[in-house]
N, C-alpha and C. Protein backbone atom coordinates (compact mmCIF):
# COMPACT_ATOMS: atom_id res chain seq x y z
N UNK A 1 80.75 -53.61 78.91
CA UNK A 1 80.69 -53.13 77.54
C UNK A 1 81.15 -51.68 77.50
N UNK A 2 81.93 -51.33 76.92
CA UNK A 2 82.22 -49.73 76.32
C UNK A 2 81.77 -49.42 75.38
N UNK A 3 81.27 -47.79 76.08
CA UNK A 3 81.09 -47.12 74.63
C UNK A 3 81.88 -46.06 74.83
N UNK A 4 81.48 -45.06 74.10
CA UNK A 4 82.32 -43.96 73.47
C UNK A 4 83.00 -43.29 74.86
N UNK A 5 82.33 -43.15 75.87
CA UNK A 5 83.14 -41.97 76.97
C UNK A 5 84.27 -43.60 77.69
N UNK A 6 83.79 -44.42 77.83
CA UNK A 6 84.64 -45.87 78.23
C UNK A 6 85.43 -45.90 77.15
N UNK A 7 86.54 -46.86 77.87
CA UNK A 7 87.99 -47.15 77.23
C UNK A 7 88.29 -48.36 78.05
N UNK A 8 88.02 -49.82 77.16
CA UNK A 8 88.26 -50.70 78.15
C UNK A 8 90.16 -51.32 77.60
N UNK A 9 91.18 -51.33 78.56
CA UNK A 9 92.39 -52.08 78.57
C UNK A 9 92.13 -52.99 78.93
N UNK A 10 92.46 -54.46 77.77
CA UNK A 10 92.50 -55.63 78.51
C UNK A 10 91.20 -55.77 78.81
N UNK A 11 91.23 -57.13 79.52
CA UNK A 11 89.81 -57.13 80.40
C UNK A 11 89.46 -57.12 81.50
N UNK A 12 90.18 -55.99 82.47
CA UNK A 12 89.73 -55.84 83.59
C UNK A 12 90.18 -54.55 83.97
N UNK A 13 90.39 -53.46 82.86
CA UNK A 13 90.83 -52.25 83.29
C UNK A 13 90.02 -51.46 82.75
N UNK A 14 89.10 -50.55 82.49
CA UNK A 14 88.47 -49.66 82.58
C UNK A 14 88.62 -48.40 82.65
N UNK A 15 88.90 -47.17 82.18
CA UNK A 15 89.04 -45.87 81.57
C UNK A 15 87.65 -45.12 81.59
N UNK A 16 87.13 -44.42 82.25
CA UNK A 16 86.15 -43.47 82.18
C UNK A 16 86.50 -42.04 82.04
N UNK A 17 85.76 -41.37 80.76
CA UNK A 17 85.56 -39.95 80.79
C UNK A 17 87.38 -39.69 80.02
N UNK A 18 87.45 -40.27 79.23
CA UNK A 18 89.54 -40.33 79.09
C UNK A 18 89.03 -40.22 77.49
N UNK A 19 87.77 -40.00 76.76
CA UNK A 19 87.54 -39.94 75.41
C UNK A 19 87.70 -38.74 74.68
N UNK A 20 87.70 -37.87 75.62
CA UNK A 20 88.38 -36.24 75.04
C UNK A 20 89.66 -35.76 75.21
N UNK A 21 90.17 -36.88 75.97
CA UNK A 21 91.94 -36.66 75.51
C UNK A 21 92.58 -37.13 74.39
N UNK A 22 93.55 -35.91 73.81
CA UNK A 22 94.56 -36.16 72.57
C UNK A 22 94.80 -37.64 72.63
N UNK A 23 95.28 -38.13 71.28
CA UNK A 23 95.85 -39.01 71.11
C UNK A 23 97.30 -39.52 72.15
N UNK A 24 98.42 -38.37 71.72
CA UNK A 24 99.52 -38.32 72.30
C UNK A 24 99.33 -38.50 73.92
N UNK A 25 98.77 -37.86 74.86
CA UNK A 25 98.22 -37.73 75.73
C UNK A 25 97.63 -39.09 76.42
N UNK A 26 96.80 -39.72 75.56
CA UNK A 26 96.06 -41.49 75.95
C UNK A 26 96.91 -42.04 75.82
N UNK A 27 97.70 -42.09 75.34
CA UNK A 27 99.15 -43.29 75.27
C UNK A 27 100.05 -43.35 76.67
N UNK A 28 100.29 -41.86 76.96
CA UNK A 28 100.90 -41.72 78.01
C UNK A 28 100.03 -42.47 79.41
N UNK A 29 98.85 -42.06 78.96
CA UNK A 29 97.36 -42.58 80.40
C UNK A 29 97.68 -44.23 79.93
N UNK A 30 97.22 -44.36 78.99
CA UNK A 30 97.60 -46.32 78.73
C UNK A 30 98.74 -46.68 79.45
N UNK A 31 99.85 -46.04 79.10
CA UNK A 31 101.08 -46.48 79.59
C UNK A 31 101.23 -46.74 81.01
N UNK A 32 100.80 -45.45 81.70
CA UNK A 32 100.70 -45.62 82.99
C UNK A 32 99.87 -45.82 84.20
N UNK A 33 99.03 -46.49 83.10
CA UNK A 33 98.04 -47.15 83.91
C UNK A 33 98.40 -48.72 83.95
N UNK A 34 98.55 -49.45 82.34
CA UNK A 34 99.26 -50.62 82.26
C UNK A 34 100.32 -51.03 83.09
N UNK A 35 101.57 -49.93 83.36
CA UNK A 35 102.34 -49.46 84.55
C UNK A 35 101.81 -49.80 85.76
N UNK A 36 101.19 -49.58 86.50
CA UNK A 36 100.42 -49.67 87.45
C UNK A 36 99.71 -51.06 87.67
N UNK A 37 98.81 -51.54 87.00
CA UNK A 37 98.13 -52.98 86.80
C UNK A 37 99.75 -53.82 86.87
N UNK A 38 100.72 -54.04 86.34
CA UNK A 38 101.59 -55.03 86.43
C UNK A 38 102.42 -54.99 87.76
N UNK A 39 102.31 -53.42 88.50
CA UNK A 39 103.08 -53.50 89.36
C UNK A 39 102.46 -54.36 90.93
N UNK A 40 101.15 -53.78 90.56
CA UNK A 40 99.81 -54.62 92.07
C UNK A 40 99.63 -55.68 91.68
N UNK A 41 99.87 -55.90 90.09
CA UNK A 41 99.34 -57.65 90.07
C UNK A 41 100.65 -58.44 90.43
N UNK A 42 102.01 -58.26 90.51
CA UNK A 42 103.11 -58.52 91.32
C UNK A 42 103.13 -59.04 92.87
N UNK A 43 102.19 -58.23 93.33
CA UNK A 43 101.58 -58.18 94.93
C UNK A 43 100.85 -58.98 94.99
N UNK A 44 99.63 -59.91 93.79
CA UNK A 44 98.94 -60.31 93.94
C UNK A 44 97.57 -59.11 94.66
N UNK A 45 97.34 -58.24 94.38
CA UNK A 45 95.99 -57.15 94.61
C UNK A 45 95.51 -56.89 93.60
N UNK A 46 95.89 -57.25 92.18
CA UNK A 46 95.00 -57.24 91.09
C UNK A 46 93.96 -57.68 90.64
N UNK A 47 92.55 -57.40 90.62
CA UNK A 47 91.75 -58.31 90.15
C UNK A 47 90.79 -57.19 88.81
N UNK A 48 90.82 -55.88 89.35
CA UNK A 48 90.41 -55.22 87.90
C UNK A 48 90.50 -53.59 88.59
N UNK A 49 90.43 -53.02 87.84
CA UNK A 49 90.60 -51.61 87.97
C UNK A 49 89.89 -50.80 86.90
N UNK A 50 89.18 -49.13 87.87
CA UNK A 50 88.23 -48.44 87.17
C UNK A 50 88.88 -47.09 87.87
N UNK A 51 89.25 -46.39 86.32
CA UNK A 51 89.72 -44.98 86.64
C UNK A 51 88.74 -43.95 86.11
N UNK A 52 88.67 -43.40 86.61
CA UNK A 52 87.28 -41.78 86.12
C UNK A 52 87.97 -40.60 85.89
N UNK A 53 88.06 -39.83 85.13
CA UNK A 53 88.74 -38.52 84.65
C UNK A 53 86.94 -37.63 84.96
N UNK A 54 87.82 -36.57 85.37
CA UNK A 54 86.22 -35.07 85.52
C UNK A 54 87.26 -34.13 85.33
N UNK A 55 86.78 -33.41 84.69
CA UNK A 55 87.86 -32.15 83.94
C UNK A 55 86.39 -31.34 85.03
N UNK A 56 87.25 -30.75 86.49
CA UNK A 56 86.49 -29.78 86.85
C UNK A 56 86.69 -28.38 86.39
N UNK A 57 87.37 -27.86 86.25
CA UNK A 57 87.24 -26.64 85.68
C UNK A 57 87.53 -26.08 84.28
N UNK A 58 87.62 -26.50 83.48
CA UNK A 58 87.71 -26.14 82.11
C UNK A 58 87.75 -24.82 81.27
N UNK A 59 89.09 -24.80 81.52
CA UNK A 59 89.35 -23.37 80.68
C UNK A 59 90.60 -23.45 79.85
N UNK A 60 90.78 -22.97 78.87
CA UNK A 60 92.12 -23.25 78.08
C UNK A 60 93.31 -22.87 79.01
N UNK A 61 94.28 -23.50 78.87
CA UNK A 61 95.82 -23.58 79.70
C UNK A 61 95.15 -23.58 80.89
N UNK A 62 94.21 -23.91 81.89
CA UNK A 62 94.42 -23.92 83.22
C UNK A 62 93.21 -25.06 83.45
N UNK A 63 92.86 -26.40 82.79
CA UNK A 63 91.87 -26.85 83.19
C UNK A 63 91.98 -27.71 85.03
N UNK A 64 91.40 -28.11 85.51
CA UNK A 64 91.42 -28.91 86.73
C UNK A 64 90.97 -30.72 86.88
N UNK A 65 91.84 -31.49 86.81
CA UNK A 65 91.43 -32.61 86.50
C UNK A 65 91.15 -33.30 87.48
N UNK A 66 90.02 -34.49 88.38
CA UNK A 66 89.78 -34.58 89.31
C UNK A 66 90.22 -36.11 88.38
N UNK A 67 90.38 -37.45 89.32
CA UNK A 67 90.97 -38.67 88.95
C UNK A 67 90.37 -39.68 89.95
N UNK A 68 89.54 -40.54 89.93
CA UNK A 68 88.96 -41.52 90.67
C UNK A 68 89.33 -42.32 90.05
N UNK A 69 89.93 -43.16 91.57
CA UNK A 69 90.83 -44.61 91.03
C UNK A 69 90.10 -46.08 92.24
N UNK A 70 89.72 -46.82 91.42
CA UNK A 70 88.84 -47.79 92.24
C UNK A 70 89.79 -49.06 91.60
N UNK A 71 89.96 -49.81 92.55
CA UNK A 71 91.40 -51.14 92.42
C UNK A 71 90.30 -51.76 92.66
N UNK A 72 90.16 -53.24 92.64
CA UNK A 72 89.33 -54.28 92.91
C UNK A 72 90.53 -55.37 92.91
N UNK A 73 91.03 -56.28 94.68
CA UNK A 73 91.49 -56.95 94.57
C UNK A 73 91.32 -57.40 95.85
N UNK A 74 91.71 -59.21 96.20
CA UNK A 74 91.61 -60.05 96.98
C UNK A 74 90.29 -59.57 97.36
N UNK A 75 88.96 -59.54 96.82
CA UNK A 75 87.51 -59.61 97.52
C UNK A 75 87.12 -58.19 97.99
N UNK A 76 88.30 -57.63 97.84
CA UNK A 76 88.04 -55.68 98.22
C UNK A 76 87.37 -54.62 97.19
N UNK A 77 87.48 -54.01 97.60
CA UNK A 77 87.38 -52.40 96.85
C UNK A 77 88.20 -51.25 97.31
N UNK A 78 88.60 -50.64 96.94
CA UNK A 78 89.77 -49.81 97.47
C UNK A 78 89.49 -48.30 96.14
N UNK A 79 89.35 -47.20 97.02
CA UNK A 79 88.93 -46.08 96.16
C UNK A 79 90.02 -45.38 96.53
N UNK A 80 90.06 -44.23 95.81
CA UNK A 80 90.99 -43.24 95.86
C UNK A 80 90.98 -42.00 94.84
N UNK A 81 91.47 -40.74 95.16
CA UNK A 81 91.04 -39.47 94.17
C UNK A 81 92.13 -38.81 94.64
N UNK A 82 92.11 -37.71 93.01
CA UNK A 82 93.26 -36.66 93.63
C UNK A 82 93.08 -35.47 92.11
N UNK A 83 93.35 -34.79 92.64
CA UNK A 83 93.15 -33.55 91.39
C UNK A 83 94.02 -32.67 91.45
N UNK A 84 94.31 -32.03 90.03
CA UNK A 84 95.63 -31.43 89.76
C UNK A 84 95.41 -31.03 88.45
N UNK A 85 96.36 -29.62 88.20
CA UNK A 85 96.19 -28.88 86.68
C UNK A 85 96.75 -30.29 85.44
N UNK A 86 97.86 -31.14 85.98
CA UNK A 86 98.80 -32.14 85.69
C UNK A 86 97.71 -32.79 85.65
N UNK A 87 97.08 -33.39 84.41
CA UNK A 87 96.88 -34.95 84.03
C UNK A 87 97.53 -36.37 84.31
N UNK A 88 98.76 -36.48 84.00
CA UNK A 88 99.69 -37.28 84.38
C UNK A 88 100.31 -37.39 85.61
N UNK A 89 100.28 -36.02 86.16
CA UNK A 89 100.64 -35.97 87.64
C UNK A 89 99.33 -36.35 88.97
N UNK A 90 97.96 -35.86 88.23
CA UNK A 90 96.80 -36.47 89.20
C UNK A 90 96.64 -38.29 88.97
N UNK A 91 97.04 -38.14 88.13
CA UNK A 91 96.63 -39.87 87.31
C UNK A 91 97.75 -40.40 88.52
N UNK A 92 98.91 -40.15 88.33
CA UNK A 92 99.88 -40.97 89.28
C UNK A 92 99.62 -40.55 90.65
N UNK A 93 98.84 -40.06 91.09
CA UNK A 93 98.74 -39.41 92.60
C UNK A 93 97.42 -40.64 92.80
N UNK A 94 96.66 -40.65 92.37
CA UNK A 94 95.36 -41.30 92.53
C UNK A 94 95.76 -42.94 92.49
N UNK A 95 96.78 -43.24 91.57
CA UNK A 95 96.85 -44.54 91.64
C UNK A 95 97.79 -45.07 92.38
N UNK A 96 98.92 -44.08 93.57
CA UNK A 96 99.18 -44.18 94.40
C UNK A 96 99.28 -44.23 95.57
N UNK A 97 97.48 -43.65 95.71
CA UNK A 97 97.17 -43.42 96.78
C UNK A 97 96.01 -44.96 97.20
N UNK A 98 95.37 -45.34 95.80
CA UNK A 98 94.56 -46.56 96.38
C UNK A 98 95.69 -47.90 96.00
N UNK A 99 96.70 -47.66 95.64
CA UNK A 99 97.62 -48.93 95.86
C UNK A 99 98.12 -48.96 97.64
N UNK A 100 98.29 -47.25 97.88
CA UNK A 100 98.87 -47.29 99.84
C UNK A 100 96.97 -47.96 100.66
N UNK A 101 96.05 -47.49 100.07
CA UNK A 101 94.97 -47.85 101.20
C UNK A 101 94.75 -49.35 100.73
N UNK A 102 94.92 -50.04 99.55
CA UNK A 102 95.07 -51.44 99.35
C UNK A 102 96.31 -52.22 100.72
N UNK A 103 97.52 -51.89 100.35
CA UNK A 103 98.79 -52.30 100.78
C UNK A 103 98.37 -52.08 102.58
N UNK A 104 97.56 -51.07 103.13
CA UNK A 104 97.32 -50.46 104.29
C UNK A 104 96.12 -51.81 104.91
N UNK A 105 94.96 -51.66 104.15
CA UNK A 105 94.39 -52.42 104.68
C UNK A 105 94.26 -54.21 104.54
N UNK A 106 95.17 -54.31 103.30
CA UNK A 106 95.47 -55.60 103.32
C UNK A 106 96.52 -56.36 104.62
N UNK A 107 97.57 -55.16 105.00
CA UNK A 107 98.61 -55.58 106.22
C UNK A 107 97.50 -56.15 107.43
N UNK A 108 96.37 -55.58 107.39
CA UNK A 108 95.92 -55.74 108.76
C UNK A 108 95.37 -57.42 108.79
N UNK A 109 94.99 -57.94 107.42
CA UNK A 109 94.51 -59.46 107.47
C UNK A 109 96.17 -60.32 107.41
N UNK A 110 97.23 -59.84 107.82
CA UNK A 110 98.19 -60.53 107.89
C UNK A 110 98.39 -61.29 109.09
């Protein structure tokens, strides 16, 4: 269930702490998160996904955005984080990094 700080995409994608971003701004996070979900569910590693936004330092023009990215696929869990002044640039760092420890530890049940 979501409430106000949740943002659920679909039904198995999940948005935390993403309720104090601009409009213009969430479209871009939708986009490339939706981005992301079609590219692992391709792979078959899709089964749901939970992203967390923490605005660590908060100050006008210089805030610090920390990005927890948790994939849930083939029976796993797969975490991952990354932080950056860039919203869009931590967002794509985080969800590139638990698609490599997905892709990493899935090779080994091959």
């Amino acid at each position: 269930m979501a409430d106000k700080d949740n943002i659920l995409l679909g039904g198995n994608i999940q948005l935390a702490g993403f309720a104090r971003i601009d409009g213009a701004s969430m479209e871009v996070v939708r986009k490339v998160v939706g981005t992301f979900s079609q590219k692992v569910g391709r792979h078959g590693l899709f089964e749901g996904l939970k992203v967390t936004l923490k605005e660590v330092h908060k100050r006008e023009k210089s805030e610090l955005y920390e990005i927890h990215a948790h994939l849930f696929g083939k029976g796993h869990k797969f975490n991952a984080s990354a932080m950056g002044r860039n919203l869009f640039m931590a967002l794509d760092d985080a969800l590139k990094r638990v698609e490599r420890e997905a892709e990493h530890v899935l090779a080994k049940f091959k």
